[in-house]
Protein backbone atom coordinates (compact mmCIF):
# COMPACT_ATOMS: atom_id res chain seq x y z
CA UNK A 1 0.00 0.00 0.00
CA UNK A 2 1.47 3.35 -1.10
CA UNK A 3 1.13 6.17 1.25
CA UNK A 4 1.87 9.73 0.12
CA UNK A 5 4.60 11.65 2.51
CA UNK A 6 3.22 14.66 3.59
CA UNK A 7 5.51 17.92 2.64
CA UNK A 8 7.67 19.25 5.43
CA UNK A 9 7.17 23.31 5.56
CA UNK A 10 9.88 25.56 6.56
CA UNK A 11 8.72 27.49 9.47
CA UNK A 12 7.47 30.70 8.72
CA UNK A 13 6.51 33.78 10.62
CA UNK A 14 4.10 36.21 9.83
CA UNK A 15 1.94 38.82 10.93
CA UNK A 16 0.36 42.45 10.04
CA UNK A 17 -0.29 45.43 11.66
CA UNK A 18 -2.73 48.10 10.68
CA UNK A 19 -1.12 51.65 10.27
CA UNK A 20 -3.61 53.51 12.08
CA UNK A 21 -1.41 56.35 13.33
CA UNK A 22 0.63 56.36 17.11
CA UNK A 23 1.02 53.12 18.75
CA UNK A 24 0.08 53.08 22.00
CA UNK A 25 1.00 51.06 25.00
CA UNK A 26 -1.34 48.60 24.59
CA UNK A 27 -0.07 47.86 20.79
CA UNK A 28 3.15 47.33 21.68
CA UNK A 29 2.74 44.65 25.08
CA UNK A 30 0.45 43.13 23.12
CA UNK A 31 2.45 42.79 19.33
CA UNK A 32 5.42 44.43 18.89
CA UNK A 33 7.51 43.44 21.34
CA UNK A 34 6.47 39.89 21.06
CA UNK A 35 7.57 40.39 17.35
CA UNK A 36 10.91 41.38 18.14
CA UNK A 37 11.37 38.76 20.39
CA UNK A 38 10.40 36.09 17.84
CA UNK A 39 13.17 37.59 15.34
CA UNK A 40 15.22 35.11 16.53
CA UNK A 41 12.89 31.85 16.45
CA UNK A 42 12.68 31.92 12.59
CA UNK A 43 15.02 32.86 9.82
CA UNK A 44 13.04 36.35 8.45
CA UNK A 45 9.70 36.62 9.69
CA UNK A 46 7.71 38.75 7.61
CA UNK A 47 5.70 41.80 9.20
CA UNK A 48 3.57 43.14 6.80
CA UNK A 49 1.68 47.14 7.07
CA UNK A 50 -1.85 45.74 5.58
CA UNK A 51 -2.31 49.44 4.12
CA UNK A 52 -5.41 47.40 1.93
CA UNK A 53 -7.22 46.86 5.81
CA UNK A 54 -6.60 49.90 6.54
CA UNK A 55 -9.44 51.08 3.77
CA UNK A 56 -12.51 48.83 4.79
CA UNK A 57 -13.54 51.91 6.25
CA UNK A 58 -13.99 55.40 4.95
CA UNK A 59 -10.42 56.85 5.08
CA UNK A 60 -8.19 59.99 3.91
CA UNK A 61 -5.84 59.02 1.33
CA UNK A 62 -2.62 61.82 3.26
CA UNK A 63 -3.43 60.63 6.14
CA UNK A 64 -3.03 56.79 5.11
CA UNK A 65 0.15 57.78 3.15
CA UNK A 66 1.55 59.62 6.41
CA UNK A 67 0.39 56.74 8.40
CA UNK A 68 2.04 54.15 6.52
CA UNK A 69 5.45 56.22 7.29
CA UNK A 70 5.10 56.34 10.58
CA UNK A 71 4.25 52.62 11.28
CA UNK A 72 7.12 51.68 9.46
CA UNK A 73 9.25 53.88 11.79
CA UNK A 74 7.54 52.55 15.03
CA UNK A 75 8.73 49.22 13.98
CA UNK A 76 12.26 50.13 13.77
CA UNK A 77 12.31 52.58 16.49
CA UNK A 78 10.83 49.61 18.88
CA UNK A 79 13.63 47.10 17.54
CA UNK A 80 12.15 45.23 14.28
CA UNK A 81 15.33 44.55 12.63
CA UNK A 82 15.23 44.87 8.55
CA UNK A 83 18.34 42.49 8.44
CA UNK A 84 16.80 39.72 10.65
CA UNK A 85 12.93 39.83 9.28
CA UNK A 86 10.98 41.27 6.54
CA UNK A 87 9.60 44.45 6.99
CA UNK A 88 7.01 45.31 4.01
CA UNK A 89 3.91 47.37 2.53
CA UNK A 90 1.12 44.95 1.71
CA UNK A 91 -0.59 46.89 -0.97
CA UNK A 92 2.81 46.74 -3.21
CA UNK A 93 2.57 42.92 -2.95
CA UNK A 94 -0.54 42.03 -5.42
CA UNK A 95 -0.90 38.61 -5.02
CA UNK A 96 -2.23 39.27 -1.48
CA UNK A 97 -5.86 40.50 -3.26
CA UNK A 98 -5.58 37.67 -5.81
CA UNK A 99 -5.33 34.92 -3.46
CA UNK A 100 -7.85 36.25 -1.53
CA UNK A 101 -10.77 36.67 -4.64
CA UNK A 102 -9.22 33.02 -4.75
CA UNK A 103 -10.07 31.98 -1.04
CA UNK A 104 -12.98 34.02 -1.31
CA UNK A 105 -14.81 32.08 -3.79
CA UNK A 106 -14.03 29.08 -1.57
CA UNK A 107 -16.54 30.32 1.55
CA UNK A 108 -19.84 31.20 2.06
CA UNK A 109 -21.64 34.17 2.83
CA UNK A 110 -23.22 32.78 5.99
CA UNK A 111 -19.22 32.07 7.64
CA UNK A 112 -17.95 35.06 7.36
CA UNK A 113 -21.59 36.62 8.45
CA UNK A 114 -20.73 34.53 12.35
CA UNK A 115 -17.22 36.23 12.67
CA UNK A 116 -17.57 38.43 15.57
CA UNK A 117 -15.18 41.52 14.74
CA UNK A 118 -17.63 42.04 11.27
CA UNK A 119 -20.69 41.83 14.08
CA UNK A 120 -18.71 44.40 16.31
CA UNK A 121 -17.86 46.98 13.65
CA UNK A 122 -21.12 47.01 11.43
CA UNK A 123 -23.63 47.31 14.47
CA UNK A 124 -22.76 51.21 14.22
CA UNK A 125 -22.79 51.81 10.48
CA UNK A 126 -25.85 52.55 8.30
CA UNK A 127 -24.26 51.12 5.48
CA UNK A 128 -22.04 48.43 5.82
CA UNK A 129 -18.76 48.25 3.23
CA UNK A 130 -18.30 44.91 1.11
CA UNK A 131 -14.53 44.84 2.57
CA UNK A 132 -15.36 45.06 6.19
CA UNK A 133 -17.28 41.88 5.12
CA UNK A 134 -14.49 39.85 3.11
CA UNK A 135 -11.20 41.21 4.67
CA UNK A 136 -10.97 37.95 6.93
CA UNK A 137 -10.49 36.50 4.03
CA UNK A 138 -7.53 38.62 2.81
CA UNK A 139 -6.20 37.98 6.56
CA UNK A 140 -6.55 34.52 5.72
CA UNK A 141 -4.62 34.83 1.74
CA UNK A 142 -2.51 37.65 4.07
CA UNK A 143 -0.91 34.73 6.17
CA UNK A 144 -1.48 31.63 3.56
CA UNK A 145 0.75 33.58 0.63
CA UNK A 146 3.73 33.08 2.66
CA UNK A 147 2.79 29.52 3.75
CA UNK A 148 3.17 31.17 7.29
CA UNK A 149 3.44 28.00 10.25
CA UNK A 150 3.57 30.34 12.96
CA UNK A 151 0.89 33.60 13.83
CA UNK A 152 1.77 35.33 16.66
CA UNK A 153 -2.05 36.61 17.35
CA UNK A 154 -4.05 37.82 20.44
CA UNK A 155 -7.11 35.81 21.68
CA UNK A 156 -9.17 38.35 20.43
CA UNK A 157 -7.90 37.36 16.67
CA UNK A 158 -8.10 33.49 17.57
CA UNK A 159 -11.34 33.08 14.85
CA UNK A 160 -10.28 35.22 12.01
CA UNK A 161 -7.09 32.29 12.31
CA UNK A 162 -9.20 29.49 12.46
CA UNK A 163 -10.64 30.99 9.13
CA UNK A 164 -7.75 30.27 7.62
CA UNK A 165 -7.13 26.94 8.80
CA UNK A 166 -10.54 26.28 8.02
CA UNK A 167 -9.19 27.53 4.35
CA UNK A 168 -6.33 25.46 4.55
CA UNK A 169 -8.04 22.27 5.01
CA UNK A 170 -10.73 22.91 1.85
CA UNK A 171 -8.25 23.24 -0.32
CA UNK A 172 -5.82 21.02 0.52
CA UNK A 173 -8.36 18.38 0.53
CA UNK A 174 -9.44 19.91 -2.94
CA UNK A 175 -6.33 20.51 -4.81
CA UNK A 176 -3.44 18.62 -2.65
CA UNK A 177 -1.19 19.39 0.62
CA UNK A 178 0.07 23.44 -0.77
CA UNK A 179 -0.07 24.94 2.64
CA UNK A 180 0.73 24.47 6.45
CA UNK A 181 -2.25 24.69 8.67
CA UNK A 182 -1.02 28.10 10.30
CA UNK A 183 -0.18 27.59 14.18
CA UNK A 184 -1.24 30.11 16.67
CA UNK A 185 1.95 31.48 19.12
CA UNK A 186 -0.63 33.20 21.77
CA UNK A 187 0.86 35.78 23.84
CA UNK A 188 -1.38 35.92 26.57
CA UNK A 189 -1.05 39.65 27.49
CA UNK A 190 -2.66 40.35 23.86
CA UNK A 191 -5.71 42.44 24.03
CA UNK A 192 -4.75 42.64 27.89
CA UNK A 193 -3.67 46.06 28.43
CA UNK A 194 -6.94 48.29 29.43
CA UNK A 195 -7.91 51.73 29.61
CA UNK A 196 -6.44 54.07 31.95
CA UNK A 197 -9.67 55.61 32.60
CA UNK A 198 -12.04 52.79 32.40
CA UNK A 199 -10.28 49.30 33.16
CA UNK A 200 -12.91 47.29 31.76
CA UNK A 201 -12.68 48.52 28.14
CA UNK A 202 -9.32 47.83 26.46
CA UNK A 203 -6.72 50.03 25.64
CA UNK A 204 -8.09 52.13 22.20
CA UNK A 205 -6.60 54.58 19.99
CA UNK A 206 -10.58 54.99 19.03
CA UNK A 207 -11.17 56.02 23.11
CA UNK A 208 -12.40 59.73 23.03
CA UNK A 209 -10.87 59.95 26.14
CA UNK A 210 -7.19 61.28 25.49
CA UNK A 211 -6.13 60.02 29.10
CA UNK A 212 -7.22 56.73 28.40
CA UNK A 213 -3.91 55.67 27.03
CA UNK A 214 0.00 55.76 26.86
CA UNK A 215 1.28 56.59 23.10
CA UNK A 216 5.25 55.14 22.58
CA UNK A 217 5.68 58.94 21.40
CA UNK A 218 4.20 60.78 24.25
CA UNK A 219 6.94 63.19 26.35
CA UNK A 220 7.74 61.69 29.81
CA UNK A 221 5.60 64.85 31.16
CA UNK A 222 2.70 63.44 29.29
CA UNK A 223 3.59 60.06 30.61
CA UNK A 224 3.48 60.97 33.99
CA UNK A 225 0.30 62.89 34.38
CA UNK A 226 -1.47 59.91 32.52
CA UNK A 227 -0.18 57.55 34.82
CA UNK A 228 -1.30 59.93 37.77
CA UNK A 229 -4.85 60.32 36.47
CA UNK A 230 -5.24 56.69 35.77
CA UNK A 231 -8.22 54.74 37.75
CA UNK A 232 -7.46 52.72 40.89
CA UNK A 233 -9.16 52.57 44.17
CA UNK A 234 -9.87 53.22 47.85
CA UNK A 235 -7.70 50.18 48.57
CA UNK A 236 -3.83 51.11 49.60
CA UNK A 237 -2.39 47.57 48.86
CA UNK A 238 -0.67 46.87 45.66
CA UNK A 239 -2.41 43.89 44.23
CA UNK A 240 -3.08 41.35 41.69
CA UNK A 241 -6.77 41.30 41.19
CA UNK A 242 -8.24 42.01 37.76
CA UNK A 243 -11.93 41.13 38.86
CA UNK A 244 -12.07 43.10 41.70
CA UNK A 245 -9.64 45.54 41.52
CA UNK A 246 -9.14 46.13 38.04
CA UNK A 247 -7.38 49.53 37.79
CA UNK A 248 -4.88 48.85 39.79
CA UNK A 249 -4.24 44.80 38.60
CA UNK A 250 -3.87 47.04 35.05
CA UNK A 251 -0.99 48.99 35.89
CA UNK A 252 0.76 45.78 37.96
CA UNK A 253 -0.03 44.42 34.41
CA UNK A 254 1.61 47.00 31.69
CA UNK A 255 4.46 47.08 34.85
CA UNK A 256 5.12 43.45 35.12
CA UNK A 257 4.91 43.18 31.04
CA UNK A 258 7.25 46.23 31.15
CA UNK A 259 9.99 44.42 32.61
CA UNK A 260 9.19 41.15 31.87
CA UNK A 261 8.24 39.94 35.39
CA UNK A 262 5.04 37.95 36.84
CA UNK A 263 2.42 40.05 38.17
CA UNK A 264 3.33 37.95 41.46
CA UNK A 265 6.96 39.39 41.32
CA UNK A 266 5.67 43.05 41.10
CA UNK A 267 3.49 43.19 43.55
CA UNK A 268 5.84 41.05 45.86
CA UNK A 269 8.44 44.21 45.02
CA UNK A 270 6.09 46.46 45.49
CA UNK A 271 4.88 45.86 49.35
CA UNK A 272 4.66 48.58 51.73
CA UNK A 273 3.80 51.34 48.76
CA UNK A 274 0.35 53.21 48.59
CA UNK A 275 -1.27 53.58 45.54
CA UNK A 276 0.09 56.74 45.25
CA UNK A 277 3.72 56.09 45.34
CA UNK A 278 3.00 53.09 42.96
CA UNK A 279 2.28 55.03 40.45
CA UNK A 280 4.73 56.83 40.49
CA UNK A 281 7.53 53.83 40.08
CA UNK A 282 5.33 52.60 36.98
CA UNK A 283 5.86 55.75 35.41
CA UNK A 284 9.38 55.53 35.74
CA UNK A 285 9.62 52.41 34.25
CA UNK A 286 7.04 53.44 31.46
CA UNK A 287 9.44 56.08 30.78
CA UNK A 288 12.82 54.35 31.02
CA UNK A 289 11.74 52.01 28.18
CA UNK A 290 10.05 54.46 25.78
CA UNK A 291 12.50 57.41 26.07
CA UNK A 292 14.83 55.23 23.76
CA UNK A 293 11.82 54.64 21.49
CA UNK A 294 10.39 57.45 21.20
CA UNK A 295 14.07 59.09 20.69
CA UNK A 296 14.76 56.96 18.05
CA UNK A 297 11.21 57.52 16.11
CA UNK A 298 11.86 60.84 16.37
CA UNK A 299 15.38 60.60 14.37
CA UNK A 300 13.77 58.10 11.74
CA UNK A 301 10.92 60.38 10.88
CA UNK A 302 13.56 62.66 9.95
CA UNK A 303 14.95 60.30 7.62
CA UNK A 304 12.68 59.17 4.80
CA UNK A 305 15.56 58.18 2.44
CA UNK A 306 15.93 55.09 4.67
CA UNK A 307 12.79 53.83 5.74
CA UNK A 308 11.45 54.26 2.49
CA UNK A 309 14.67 52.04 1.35
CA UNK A 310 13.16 49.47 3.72
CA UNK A 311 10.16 49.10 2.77
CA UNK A 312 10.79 48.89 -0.50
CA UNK A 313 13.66 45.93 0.15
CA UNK A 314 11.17 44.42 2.42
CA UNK A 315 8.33 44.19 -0.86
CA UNK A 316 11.47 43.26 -3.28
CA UNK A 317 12.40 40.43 -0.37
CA UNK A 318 8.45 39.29 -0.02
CA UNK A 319 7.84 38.91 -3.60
CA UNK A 320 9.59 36.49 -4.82
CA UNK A 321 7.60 34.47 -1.79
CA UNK A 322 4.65 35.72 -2.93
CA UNK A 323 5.06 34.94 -6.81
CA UNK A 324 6.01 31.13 -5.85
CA UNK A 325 2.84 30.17 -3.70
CA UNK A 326 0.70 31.91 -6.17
CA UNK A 327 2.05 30.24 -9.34
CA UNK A 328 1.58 26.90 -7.30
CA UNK A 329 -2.28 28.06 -6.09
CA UNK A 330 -3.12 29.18 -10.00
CA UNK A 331 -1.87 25.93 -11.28
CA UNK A 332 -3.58 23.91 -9.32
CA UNK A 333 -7.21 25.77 -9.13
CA UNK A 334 -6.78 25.93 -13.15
CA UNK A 335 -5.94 29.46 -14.38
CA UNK A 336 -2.63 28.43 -15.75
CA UNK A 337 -4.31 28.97 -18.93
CA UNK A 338 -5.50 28.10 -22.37
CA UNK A 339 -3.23 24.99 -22.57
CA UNK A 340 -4.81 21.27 -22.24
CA UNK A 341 -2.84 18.85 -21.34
């Protein structure tokens, strides 16, 4: 009895960030420091600026381009490496939208109708874009172009991945093994970080409320009255409680993440301090890690020549990637064209 070997896939890292502006706190616990950490655990992970998810809602076109800029110099500034991953604009990369009509065809209206973030976002609109409808789908061809093994993702993203392992199997088991099914790397904190102002909603550029949140930009002044406003409560101790006392089990959180400690370890350091003086040693170590950031943001948005050269290396390194899976999908779904065999 003949049994076929199933193909052994290099491991592959990828993920994408939308560039919506400043990163704040939140962002970066949750994503981009995980992503530099995983530099090493993969030869060139690709991080891709999904520019094309940034339009499933109404948008301004300088404010996009700026945008795009300014992501790309986040990444840097926070320690994404353009020698050690792959650092690239996902609209220059057109293969992303054709494997996606490709996957798209594939589903049905009523799956991608049960995905919770589409139920979340079109509550609020009167009328409801195609592409906030279908762009799990180009999250899916997003990671499945690269034949990605590996998603770092927050719990929060956990069904837009099982989309495309859902994806993976169908056509696999249509057309033959062509991709890994994609393997969530969870980072717990994800999603995690909450407002400063009201600790049961999540941290959110969106939040009207500009003392809601910690940008990686913001001036240690800034910084510190943030931290000083932020919600706590009546209760002196410093502990680790997020259902009862969730203000202050949020800044034990962004602290402990901050230094890379249990929330056990920081409030063990931090016995015999109020509230008060609490605060103040988070903001310290808020700003001890972000002054270098934000220093080095500041020098790379003053330096277009060379993060433009980066993205642009990053697209000519992703290509190449890009045009090999695709050539593989189109020959096997049948548009390799006009010939019979």
């Amino acid at each position: 009895m003949c049994f076929q070997k199933k193909p052994i896939y290099t491991k592959r890292i990828f993920s994408g960030i939308q560039p919506t502006g400043s990163i704040h706190l939140g962002n970066y616990l949750g994503a981009i420091k995980e992503w530099v950490k995983l530099q090493g655990e993969a030869e060139c992970p690709l991080w891709s600026i999904v520019d094309l998810h940034a339009i499933t809602l109404p948008h301004d076109h300088e404010e996009l381009r700026k945008n795009i800029y300014q992501m790309a110099a986040t990444l840097l500034a926070c320690g994404i490496d353009p020698q050690k991953s792959i650092i690239f604009q996902q609209s220059t990369v057109s293969r992303h939208t054709e494997l996606a009509w490709t996957l798209g065809c594939m589903l049905t209206m009523k799956k991608l109708a049960l995905l919770p973030q589409f139920k979340e976002k079109s509550e609020t609109l009167k009328n409801i874009p195609v592409g906030l409808y279908i762009y799990p789908v180009l999250q899916s061809a997003d990671i499945l172009l690269y034949k990605a093994t590996d998603v770092p993702v927050g719990k929060d993203q956990l069904q837009h991945l099982h989309l495309a392992q859902h994806l993976v199997h169908f056509f696999n088991g249509k057309y033959g093994d062509t991709f890994p099914v994609p393997n969530p790397l969870i980072n717990e904190s994800s999603g995690s970080v909450k407002s400063l102002k009201d600790p049961s909603k999540k941290m959110s550029k969106s939040d009207n409320e500009k003392k809601s949140l910690i940008r990686l930009i913001d001036e240690p002044e800034i910084i510190r009255k943030t931290i000083k406003k932020a919600v706590t409560d009546f209760t002196s101790e410093i502990t680790y409680e997020p259902s009862s006392r969730p203000g202050v089990s949020n800044l034990v959180l962004i602290h402990s993440q901050m230094l890379d400690k249990s929330p056990e370890v920081i409030c063990k350091e931090a016995q015999g301090l109020n509230t008060v003086q609490y605060k103040s040693l988070v903001t310290d170590v808020i700003i001890e890690k972000l002054t270098p950031i934000r220093q080095e943001y500041i020098r790379l948005m003053s330096a277009p020549d060379y993060v433009n050269s980066v993205l642009k290396n990053g697209s000519l390194r992703a290509l190449p990637l890009a045009d090999k899976c695709w050539l593989e999908v189109r020959e096997k779904v049948g548009f390799s064209g006009g010939i019979l065999r």
